[in-house]
Protein backbone atom coordinates (compact mmCIF):
# COMPACT_ATOMS: atom_id res chain seq x y z
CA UNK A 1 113.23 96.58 90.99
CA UNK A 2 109.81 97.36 90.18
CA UNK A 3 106.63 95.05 89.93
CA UNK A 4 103.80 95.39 88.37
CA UNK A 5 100.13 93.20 87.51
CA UNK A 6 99.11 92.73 83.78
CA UNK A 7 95.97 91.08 81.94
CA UNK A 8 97.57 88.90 79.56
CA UNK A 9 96.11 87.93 75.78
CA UNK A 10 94.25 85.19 76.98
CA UNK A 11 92.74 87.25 79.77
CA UNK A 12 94.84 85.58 82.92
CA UNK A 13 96.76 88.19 84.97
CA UNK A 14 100.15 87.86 85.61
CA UNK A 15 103.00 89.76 87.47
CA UNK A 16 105.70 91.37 85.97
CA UNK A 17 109.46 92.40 87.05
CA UNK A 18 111.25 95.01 85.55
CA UNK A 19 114.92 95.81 86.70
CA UNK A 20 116.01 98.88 84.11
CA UNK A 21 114.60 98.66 80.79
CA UNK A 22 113.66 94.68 80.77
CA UNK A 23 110.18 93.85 81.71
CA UNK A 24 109.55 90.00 82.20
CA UNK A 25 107.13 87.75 84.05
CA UNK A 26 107.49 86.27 87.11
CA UNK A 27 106.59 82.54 86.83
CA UNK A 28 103.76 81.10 89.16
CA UNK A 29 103.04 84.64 90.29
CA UNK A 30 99.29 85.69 89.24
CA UNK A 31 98.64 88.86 91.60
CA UNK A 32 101.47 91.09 93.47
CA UNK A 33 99.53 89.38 96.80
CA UNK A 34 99.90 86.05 96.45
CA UNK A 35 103.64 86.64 95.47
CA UNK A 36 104.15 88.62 98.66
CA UNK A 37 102.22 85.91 100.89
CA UNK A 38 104.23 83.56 98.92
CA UNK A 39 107.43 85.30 100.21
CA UNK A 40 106.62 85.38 104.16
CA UNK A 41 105.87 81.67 103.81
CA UNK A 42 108.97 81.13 102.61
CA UNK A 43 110.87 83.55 104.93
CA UNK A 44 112.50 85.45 102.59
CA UNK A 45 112.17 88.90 101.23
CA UNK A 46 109.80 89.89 98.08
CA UNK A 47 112.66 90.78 96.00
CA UNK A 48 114.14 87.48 96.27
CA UNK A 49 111.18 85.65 95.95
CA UNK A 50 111.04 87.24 92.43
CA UNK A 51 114.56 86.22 92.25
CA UNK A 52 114.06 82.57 93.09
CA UNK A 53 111.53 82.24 90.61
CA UNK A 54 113.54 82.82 87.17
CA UNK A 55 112.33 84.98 84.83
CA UNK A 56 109.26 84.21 82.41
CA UNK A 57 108.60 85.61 79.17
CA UNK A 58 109.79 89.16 78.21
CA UNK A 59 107.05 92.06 77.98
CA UNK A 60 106.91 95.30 76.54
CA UNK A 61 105.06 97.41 79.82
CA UNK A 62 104.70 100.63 78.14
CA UNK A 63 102.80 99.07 75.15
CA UNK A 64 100.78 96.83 77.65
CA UNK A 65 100.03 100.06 79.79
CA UNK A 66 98.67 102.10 76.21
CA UNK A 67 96.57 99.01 75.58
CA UNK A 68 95.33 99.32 78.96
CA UNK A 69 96.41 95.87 80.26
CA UNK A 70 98.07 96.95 82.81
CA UNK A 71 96.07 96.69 86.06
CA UNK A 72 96.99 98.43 89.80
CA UNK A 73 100.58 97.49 90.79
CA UNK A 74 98.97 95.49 94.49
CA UNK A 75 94.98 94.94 94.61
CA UNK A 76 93.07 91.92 96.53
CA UNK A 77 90.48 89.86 95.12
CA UNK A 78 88.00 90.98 97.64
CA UNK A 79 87.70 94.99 97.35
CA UNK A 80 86.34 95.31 100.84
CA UNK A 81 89.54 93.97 102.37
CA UNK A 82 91.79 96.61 100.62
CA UNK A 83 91.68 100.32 102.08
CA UNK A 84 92.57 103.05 100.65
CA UNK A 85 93.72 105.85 103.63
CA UNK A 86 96.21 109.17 103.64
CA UNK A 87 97.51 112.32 105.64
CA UNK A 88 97.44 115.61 104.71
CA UNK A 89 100.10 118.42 106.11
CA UNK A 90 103.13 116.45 105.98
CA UNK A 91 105.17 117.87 103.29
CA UNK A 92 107.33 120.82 103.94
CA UNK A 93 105.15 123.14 101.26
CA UNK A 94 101.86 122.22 102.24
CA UNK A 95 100.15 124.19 105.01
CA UNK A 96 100.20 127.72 102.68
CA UNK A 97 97.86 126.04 100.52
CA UNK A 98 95.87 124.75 103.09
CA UNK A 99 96.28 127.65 105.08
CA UNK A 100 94.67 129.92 102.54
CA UNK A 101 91.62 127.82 102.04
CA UNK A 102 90.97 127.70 105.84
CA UNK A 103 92.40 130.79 106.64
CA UNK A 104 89.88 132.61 109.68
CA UNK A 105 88.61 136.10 109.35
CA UNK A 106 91.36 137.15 112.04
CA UNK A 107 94.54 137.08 110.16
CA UNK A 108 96.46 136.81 113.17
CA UNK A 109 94.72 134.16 114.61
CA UNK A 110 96.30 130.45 113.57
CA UNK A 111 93.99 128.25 111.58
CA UNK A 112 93.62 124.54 112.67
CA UNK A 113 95.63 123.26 109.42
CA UNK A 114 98.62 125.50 110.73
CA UNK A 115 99.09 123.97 114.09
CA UNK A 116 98.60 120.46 112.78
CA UNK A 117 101.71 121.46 110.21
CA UNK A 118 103.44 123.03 113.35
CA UNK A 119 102.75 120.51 115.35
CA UNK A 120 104.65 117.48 112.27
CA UNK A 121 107.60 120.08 112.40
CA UNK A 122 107.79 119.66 115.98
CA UNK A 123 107.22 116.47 116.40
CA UNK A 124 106.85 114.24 113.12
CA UNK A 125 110.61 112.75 113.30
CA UNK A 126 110.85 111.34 116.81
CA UNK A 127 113.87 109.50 117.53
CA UNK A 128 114.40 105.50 116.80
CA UNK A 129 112.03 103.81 119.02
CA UNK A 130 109.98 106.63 120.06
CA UNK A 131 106.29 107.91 119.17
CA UNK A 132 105.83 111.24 117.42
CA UNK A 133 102.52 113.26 117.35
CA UNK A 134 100.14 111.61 115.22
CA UNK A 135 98.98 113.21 111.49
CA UNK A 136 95.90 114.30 110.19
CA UNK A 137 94.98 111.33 108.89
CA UNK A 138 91.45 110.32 106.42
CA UNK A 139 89.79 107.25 104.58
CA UNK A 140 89.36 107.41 101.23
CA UNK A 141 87.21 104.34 100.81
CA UNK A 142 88.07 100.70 99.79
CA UNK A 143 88.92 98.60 96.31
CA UNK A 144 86.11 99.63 94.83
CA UNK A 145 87.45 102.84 94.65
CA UNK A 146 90.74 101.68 93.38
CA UNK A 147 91.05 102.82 89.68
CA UNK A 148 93.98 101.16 87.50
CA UNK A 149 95.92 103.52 85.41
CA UNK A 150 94.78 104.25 82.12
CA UNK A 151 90.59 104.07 83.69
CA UNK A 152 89.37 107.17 84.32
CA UNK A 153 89.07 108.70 87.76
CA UNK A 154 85.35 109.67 88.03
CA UNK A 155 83.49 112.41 90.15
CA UNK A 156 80.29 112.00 91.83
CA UNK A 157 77.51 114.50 90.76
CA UNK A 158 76.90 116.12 93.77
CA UNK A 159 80.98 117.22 93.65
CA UNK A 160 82.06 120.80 93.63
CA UNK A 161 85.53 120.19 92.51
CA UNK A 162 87.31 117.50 90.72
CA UNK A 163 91.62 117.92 91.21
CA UNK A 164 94.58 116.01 91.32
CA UNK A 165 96.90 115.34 94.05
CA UNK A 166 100.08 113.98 92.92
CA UNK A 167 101.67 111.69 95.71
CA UNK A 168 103.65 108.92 97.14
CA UNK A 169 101.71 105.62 98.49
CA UNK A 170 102.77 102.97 100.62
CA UNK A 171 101.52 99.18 99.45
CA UNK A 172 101.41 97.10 102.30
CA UNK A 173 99.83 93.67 102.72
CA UNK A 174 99.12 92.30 106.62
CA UNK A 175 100.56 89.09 107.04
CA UNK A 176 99.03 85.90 108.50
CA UNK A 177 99.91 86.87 111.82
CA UNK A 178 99.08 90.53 112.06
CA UNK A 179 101.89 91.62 111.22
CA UNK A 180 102.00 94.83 108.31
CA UNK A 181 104.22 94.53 105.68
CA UNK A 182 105.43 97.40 103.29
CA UNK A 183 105.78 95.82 99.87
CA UNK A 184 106.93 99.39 98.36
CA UNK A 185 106.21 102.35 97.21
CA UNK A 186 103.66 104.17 94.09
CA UNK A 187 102.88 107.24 92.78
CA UNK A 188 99.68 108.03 93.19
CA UNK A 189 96.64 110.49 92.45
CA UNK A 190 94.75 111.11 95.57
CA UNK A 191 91.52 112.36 93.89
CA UNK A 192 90.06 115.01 95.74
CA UNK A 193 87.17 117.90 95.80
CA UNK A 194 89.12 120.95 97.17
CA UNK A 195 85.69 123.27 96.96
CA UNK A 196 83.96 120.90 99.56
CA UNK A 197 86.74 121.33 101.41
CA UNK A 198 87.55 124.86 101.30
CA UNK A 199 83.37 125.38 102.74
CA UNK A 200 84.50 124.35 105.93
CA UNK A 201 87.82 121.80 106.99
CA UNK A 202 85.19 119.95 108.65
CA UNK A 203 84.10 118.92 105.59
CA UNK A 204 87.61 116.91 104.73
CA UNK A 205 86.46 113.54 105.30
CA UNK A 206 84.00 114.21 102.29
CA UNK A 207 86.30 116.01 100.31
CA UNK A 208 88.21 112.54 100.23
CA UNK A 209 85.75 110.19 99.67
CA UNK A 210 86.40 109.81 96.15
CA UNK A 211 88.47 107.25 93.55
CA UNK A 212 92.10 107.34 93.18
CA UNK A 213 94.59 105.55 91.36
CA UNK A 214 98.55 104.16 91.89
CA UNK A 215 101.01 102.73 90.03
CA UNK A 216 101.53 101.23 87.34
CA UNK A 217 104.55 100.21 89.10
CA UNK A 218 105.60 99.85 92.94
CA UNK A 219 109.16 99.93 93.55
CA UNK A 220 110.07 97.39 95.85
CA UNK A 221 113.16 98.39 98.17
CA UNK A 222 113.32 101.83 100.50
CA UNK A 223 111.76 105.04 99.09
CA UNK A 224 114.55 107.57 98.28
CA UNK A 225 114.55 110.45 100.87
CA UNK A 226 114.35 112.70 97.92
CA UNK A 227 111.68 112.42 95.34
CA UNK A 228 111.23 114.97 92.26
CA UNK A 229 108.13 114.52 89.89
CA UNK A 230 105.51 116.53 87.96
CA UNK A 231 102.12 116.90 88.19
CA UNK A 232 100.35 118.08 84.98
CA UNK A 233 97.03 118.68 83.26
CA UNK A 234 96.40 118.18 79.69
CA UNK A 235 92.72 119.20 77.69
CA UNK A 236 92.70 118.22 74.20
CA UNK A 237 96.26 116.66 74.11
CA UNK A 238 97.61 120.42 75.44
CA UNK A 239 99.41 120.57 78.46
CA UNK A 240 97.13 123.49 80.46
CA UNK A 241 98.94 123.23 83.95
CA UNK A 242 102.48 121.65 84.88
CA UNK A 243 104.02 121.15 88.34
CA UNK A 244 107.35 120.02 89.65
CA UNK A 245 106.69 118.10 93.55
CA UNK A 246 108.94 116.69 96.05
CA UNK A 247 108.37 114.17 98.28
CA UNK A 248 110.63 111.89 100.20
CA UNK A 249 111.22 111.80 104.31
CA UNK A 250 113.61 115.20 103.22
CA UNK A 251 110.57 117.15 102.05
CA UNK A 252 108.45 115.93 105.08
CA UNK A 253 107.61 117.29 108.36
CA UNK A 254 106.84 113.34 109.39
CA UNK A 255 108.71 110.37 108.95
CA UNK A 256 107.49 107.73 107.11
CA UNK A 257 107.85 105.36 110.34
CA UNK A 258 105.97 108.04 112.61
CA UNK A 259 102.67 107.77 109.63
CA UNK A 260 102.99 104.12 109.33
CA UNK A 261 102.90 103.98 113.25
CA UNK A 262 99.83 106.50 113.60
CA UNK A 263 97.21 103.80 110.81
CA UNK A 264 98.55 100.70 111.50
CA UNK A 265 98.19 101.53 115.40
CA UNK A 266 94.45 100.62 115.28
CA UNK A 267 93.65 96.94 115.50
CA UNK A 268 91.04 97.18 112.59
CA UNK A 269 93.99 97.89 110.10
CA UNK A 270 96.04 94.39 111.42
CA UNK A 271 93.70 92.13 109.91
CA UNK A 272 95.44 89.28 108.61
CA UNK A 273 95.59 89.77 104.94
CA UNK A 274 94.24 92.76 104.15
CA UNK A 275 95.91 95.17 101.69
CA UNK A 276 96.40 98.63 102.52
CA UNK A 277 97.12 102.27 100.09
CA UNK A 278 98.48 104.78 102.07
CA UNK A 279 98.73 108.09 100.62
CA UNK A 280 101.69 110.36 102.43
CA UNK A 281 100.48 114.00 101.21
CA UNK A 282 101.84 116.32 98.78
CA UNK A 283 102.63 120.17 98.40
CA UNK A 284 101.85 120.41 95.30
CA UNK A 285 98.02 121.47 93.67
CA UNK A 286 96.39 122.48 90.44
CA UNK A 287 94.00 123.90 92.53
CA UNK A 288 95.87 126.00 94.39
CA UNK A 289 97.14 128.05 91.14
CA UNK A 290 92.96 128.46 90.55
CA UNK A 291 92.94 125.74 88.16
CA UNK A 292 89.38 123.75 87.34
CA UNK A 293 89.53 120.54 85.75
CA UNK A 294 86.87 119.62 83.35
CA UNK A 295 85.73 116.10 82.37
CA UNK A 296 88.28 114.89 79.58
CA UNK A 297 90.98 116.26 81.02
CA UNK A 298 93.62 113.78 81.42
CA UNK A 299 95.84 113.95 85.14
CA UNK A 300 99.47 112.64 84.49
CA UNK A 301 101.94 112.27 87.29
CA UNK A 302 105.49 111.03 87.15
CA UNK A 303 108.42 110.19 89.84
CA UNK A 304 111.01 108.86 87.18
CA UNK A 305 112.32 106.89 91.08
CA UNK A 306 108.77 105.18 90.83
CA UNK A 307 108.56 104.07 87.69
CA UNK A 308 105.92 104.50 84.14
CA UNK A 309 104.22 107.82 84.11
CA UNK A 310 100.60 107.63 85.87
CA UNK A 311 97.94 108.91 83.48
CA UNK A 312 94.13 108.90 84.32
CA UNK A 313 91.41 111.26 82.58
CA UNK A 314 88.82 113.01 84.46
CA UNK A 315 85.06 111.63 83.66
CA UNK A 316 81.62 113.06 85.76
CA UNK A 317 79.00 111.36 86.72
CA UNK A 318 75.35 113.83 85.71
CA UNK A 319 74.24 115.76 88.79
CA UNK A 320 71.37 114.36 91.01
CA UNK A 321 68.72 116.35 91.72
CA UNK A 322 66.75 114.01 94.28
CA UNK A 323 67.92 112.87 97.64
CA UNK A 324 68.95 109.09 98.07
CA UNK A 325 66.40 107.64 100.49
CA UNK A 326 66.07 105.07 102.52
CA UNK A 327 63.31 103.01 102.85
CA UNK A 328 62.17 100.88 106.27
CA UNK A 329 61.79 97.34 105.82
């Protein structure tokens, strides 16, 4: 089953539940959150809370989603209390990309990126009930960097690079007592600049701090361990770059318990009902194949397990050419 969050004629939201090709609403449900708080009151899981409700009137998604009424698949009314996170060098393909934009001028010598990957391989599945070695792990910002599909993912105009990176997400929601809850599972873009990141590795947590977008649909249930999508580029209604990417606890060198373990560890990211995005990592970049995306460009990602197609077109902000300042009061 998949859910997603819609802006209905008359402007009210609404959630919808699609189980094959049959979209409907699901009565008394006006955000994805509420439904899922809805469910832990009750005791019972998220898909049977969408169950116990009936079904509401039938929808057509994909026209909804080309009018651009359809809004992120899990949000919060309060942007600051939903946070947007992700690791990097957990997919089985991913540290030779890295690897070559960090690489040292010894080419014997190891680069950081390709111990952390070494390190996941050795110890990113630990057994039930055990701890693995932590990720590399970054914040990508809060709601208000949160952009629904259709809206276009914009870069700052100090940014050296605008790519894709075509992923999975978790969508979890902390419940009342601390407690995180995984709601399901999104495709994702995790927006990145690639040059800033390439200048130095230290230089990552800026690389990152940019908008992203998920959805249109989570899939509610387990995430297959064995994801196939693609990943393309289009300019002028062309496709200029496609893709195929895995994803899925087979294509990782973590499991998806051992990542969940390593952010939700920290106290700050148990607060009772705040929303969380976390981004797993991909393999799989336009970049890499010396790709540049220019503003216009539309990003399209699909998992075909996760539901619609994820489109979002590339928009710049104009370059700044004074420094922000600050000002003592």
């Amino acid at each position: 089953m998949f859910l997603s969050q819609i802006r209905q004629a008359d402007g009210a939201r609404a959630v919808v539940a699609r189980d094959g090709g049959r979209a409907h609403v699901v009565p008394g449900a006006a955000s994805t959150r509420d439904l899922a708080l809805a469910a832990l009151a009750a005791g019972r899981g998220l898909a049977e809370e969408v169950a116990a409700r009936g079904q509401g009137a039938e929808v057509d998604l994909p026209a909804l989603l080309a009018q651009g009424r359809v809004l992120l698949p899990l949000d919060h009314p309060d942007p600051a209390h939903l946070h947007l996170t992700g690791t990097g060098l957990t997919h089985l393909g991913s540290a030779s990309a890295r690897n070559a934009m960090h690489a040292k001028a010894d080419p014997e010598a190891m680069t950081d990126s390709m111990k952390m990957f070494r390190m996941g391989l050795e110890g990113g599945k630990p057994a039930a009930g055990a701890i693995g070695v932590q990720p590399e792990w970054f914040w990508k910002g809060n709601g208000a960097h949160a952009v629904a599909p259709g809206a276009p993912l914009v870069s700052p105009g100090f940014a050296l690079d605008a790519g894709e990176e075509p992923e999975v997400a978790g969508l979890y929601l902390v419940a009342p007592d601390g407690t995180p809850w995984r709601l399901g599972f999104a495709q994702a873009n995790e927006f990145s600049d690639h040059v800033t990141e390439r200048g130095n590795y230290l230089w990552l947590a800026h690389s990152k701090l940019r908008p992203a977008s998920f959805g249109p649909e989570m899939l509610v249930g387990d995430l297959p361990a064995h994801v196939e999508g693609s990943s393309a580029i289009l300019r002028d209604g062309r496709v200029i770059w496609e893709r195929p990417f895995l994803s899925g606890e087979d294509n990782m060198s973590h499991s998806l318990a051992n990542l969940e373990h390593h952010h939700f560890k920290y106290d700050l990211f148990r607060r009772p009902g705040d929303v969380h995005v976390h981004f797993f990592g991909t393999a799989t970049l336009s970049f890499a194949d010396g790709i540049r995306a220019e503003p216009g460009d539309e990003f399209r990602i699909h998992c075909p397990a996760l539901g619609l197609a994820l489109s979002n077109p590339l928009d710049q902000r104009p370059g700044e050419d004074a420094p922000v300042g600050v000002r003592p009061l």
